[in-house]
C-alpha atoms as a PDB file:
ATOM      1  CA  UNK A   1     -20.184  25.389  -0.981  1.00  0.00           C
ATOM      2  CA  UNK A   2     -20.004  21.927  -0.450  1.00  0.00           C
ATOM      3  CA  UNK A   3     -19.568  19.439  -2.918  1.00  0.00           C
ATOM      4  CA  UNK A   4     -20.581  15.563  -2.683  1.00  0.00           C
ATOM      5  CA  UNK A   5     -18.483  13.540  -2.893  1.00  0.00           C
ATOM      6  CA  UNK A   6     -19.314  10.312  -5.999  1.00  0.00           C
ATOM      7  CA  UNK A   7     -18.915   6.953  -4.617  1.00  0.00           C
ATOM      8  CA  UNK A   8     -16.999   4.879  -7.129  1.00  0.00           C
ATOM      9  CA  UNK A   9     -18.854   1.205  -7.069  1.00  0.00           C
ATOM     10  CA  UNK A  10     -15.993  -0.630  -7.566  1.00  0.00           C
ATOM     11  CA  UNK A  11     -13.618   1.185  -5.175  1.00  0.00           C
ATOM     12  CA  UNK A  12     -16.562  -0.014  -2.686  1.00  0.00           C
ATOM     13  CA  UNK A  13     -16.629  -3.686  -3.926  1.00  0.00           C
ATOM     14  CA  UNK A  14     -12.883  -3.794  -3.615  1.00  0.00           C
ATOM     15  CA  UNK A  15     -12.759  -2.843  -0.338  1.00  0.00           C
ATOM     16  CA  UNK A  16     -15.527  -4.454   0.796  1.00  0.00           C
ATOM     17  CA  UNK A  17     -13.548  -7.542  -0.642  1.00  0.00           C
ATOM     18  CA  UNK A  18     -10.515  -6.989   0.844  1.00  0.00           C
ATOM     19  CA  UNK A  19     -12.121  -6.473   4.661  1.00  0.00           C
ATOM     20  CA  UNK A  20     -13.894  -9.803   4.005  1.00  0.00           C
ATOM     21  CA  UNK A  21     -10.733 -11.485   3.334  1.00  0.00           C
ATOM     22  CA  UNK A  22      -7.850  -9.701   4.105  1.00  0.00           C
ATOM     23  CA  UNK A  23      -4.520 -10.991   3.083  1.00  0.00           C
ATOM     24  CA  UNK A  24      -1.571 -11.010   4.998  1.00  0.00           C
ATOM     25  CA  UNK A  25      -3.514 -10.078   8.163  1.00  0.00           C
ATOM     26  CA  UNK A  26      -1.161 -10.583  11.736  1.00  0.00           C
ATOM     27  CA  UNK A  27       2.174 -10.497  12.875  1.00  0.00           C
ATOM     28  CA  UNK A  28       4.570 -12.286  11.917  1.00  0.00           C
ATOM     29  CA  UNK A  29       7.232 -13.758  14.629  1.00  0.00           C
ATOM     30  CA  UNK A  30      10.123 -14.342  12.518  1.00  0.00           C
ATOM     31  CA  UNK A  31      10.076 -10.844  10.813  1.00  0.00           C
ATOM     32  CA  UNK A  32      13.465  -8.787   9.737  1.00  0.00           C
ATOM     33  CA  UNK A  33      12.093  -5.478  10.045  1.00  0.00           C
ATOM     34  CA  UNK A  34       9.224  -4.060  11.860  1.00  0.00           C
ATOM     35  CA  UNK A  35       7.481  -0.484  10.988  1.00  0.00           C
ATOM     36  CA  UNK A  36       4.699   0.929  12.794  1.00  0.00           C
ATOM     37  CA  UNK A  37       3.065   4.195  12.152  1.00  0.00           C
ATOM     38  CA  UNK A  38      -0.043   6.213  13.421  1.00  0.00           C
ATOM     39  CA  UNK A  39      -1.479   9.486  11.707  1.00  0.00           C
ATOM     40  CA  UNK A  40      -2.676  11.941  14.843  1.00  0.00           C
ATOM     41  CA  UNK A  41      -5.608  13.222  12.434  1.00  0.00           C
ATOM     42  CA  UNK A  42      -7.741  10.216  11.947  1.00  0.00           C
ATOM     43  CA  UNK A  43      -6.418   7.786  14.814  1.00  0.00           C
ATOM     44  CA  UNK A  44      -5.394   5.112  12.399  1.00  0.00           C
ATOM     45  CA  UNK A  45      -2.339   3.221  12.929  1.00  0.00           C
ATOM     46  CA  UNK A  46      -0.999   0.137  11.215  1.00  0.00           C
ATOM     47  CA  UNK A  47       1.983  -1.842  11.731  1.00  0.00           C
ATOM     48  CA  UNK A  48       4.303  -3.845   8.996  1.00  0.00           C
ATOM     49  CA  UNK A  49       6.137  -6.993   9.503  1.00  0.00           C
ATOM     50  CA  UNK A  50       8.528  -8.129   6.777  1.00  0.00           C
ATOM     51  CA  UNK A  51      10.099 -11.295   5.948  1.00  0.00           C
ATOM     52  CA  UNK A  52      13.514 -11.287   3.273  1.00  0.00           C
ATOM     53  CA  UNK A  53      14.963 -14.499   1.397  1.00  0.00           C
ATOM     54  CA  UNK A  54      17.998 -14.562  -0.952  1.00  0.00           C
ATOM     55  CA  UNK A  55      16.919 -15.065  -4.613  1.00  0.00           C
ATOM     56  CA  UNK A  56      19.215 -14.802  -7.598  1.00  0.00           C
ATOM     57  CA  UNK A  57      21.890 -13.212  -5.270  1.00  0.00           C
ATOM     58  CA  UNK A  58      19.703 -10.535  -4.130  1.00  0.00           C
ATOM     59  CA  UNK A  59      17.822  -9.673  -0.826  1.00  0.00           C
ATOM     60  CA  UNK A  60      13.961  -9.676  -1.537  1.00  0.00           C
ATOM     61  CA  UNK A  61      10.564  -9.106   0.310  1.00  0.00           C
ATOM     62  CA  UNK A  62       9.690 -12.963   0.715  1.00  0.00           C
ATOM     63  CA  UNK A  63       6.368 -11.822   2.759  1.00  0.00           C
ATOM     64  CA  UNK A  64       4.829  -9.135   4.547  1.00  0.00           C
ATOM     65  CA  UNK A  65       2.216  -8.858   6.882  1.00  0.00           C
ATOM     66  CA  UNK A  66       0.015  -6.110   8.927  1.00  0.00           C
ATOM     67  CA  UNK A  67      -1.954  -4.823  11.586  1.00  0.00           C
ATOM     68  CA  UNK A  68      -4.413  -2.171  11.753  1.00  0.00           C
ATOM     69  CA  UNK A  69      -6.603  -0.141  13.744  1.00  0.00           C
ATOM     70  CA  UNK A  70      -7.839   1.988  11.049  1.00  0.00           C
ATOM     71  CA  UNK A  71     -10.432   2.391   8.577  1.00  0.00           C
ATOM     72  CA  UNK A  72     -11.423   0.018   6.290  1.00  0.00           C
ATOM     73  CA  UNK A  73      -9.875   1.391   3.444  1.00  0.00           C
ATOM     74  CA  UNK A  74      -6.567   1.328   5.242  1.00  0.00           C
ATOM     75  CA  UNK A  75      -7.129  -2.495   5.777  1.00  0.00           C
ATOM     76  CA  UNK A  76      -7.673  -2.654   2.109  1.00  0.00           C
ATOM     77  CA  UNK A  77      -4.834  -0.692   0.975  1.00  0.00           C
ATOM     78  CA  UNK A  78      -2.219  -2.974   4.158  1.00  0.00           C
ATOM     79  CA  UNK A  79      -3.744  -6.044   2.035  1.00  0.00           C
ATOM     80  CA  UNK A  80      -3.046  -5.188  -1.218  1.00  0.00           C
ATOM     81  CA  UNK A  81       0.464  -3.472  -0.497  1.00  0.00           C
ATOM     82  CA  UNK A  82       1.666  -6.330   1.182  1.00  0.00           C
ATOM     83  CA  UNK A  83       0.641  -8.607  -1.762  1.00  0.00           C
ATOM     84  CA  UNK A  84       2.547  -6.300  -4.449  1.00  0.00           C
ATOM     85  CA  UNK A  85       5.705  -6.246  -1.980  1.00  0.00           C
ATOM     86  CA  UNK A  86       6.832  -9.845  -2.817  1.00  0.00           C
ATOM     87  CA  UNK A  87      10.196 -10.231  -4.549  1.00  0.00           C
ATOM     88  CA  UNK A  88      11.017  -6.583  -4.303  1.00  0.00           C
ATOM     89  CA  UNK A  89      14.240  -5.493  -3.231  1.00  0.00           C
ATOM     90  CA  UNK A  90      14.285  -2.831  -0.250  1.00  0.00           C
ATOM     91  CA  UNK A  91      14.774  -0.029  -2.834  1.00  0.00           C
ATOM     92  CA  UNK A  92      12.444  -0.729  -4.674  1.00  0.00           C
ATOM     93  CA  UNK A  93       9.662  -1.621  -1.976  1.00  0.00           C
ATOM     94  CA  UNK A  94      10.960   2.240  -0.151  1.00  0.00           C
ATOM     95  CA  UNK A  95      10.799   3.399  -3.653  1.00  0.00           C
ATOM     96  CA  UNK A  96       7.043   2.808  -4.148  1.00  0.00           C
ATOM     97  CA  UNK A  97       4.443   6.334  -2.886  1.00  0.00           C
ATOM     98  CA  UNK A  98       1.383   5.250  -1.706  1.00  0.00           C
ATOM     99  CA  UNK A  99      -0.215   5.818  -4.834  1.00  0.00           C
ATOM    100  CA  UNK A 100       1.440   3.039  -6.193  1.00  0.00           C
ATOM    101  CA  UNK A 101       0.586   0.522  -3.006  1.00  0.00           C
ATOM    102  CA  UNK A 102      -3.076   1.162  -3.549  1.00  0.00           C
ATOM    103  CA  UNK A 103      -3.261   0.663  -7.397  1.00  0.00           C
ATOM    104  CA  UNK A 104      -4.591  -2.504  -7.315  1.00  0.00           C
ATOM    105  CA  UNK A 105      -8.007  -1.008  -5.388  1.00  0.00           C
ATOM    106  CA  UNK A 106      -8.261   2.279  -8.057  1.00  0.00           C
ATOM    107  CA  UNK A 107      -7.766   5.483  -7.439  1.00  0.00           C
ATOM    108  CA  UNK A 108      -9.167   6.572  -4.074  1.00  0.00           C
ATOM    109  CA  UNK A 109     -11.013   9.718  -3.376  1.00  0.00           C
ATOM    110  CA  UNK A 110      -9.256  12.503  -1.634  1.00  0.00           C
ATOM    111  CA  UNK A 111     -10.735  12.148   2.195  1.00  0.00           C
ATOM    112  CA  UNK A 112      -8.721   8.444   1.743  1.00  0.00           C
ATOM    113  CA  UNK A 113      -5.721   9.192   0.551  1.00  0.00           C
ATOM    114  CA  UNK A 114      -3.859   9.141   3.986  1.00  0.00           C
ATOM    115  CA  UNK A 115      -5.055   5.633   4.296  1.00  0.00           C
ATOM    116  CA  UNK A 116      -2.559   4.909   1.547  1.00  0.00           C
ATOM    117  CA  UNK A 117       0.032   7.137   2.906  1.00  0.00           C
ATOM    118  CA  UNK A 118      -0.398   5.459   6.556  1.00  0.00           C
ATOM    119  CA  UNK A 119       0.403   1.946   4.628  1.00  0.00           C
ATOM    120  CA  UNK A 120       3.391   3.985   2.741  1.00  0.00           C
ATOM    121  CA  UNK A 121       5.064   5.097   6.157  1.00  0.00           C
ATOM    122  CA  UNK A 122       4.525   1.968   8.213  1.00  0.00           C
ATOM    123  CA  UNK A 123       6.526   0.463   5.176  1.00  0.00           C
ATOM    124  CA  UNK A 124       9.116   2.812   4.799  1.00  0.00           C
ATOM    125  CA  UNK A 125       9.333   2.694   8.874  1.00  0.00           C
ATOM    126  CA  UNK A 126      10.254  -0.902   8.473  1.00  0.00           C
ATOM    127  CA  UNK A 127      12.612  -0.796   5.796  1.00  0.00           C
ATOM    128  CA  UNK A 128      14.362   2.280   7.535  1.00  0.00           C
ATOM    129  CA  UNK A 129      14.975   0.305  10.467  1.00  0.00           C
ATOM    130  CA  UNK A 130      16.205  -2.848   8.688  1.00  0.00           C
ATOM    131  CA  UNK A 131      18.315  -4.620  11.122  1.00  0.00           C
ATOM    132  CA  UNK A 132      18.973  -8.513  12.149  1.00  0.00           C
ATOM    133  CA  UNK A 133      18.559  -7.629  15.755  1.00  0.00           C
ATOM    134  CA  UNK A 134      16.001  -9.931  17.539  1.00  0.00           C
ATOM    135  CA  UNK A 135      12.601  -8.564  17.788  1.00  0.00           C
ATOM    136  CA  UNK A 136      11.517 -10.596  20.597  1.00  0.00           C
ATOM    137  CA  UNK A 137      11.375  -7.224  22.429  1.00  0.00           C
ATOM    138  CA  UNK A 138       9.558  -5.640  20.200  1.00  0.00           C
ATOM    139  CA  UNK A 139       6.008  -4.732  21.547  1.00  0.00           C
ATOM    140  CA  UNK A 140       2.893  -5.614  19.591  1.00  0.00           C
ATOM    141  CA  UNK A 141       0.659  -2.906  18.491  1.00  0.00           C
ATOM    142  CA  UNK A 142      -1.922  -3.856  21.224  1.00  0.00           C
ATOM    143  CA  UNK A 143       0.716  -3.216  23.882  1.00  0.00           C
ATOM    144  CA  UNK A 144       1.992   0.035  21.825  1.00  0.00           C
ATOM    145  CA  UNK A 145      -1.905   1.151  22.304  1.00  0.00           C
ATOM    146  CA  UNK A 146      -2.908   0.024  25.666  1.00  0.00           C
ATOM    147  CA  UNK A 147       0.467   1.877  26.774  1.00  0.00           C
ATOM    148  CA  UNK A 148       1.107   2.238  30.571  1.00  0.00           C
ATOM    149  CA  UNK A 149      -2.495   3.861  31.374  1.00  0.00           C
ATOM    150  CA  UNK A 150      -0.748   6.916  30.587  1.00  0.00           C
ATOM    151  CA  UNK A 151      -1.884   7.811  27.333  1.00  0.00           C
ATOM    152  CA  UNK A 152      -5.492   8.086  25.528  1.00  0.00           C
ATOM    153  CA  UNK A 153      -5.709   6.021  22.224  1.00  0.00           C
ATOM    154  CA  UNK A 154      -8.897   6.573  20.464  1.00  0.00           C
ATOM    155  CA  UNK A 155      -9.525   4.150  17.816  1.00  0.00           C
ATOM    156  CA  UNK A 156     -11.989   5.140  14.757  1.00  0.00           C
ATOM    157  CA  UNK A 157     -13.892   2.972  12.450  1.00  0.00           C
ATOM    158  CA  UNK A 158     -14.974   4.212   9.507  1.00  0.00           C
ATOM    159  CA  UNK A 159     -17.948   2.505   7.925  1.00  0.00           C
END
């Protein structure tokens, strides 16, 4: 049996808000760490940039940024999770489930709860790999997904 799934308005209105002005959106040159993560089930993958700054003798998130090729709810969730992150300490930013990151949309239905877990890894991708090595190396997610012709990167969008 198959049971339909209720739209919740103002999940929609949220979202819808956050695609139409995302915050945070691009890469960020200057970054500290860099975390990028795909999920193999829906094709999504999204990529965090993060920026630290001393404040009151401690290391905190000064900004973060994304990119996504992903569902619109992912988008949504990058935005508002990279919004919360400010002044947060590594631990406490790694410390945070996905859950938590996409709070400030409402809870999300089932089907979308990976989008929030995709946001959660790229995150905890970046923070794992912490370093103050230069990133000038570092591909961009285009390059990452164009690869060397040798792999096939199919890109979803959920509407």
């Amino acid at each position: 049996m198959i049971v339909p799934v209720k739209k919740n308005d103002e999940l929609e209105s949220k979202i819808e808000e956050a695609i139409k002005n995302p915050r945070n959106l691009g890469e960020m040159k200057d970054a500290d760490a860099i975390g990028t993560v795909g999920s193999a089930d829906c094709g999504d993958m999204l990529r965090m940039w993060i920026k630290f700054k001393e404040e009151n003798g401690r290391k905190v998130i000064d900004r973060a940024t994304f990119q996504s090729f992903g569902c619109q709810t992912a988008i949504a969730v990058a935005s508002v999770a990279t919004e919360m992150l400010r002044g947060k300490t590594a631990d406490e930013a790694k410390s945070m489930s996905g859950e938590e990151l996409a709070a400030p949309l409402g809870p999300l239905p089932p089907v979308k709860i990976h989008c929030a877990q995709l946001v959660e890894g790229a995150l905890r991708s970046a923070l794992g790999a912490e370093t103050t090595a230069p990133r000038s190396t570092s591909p961009t997610l285009i390059e990452q997904l164009s690869g060397n012709g040798k792999q096939k990167v199919r890109v979803v969008i959920d509407k």
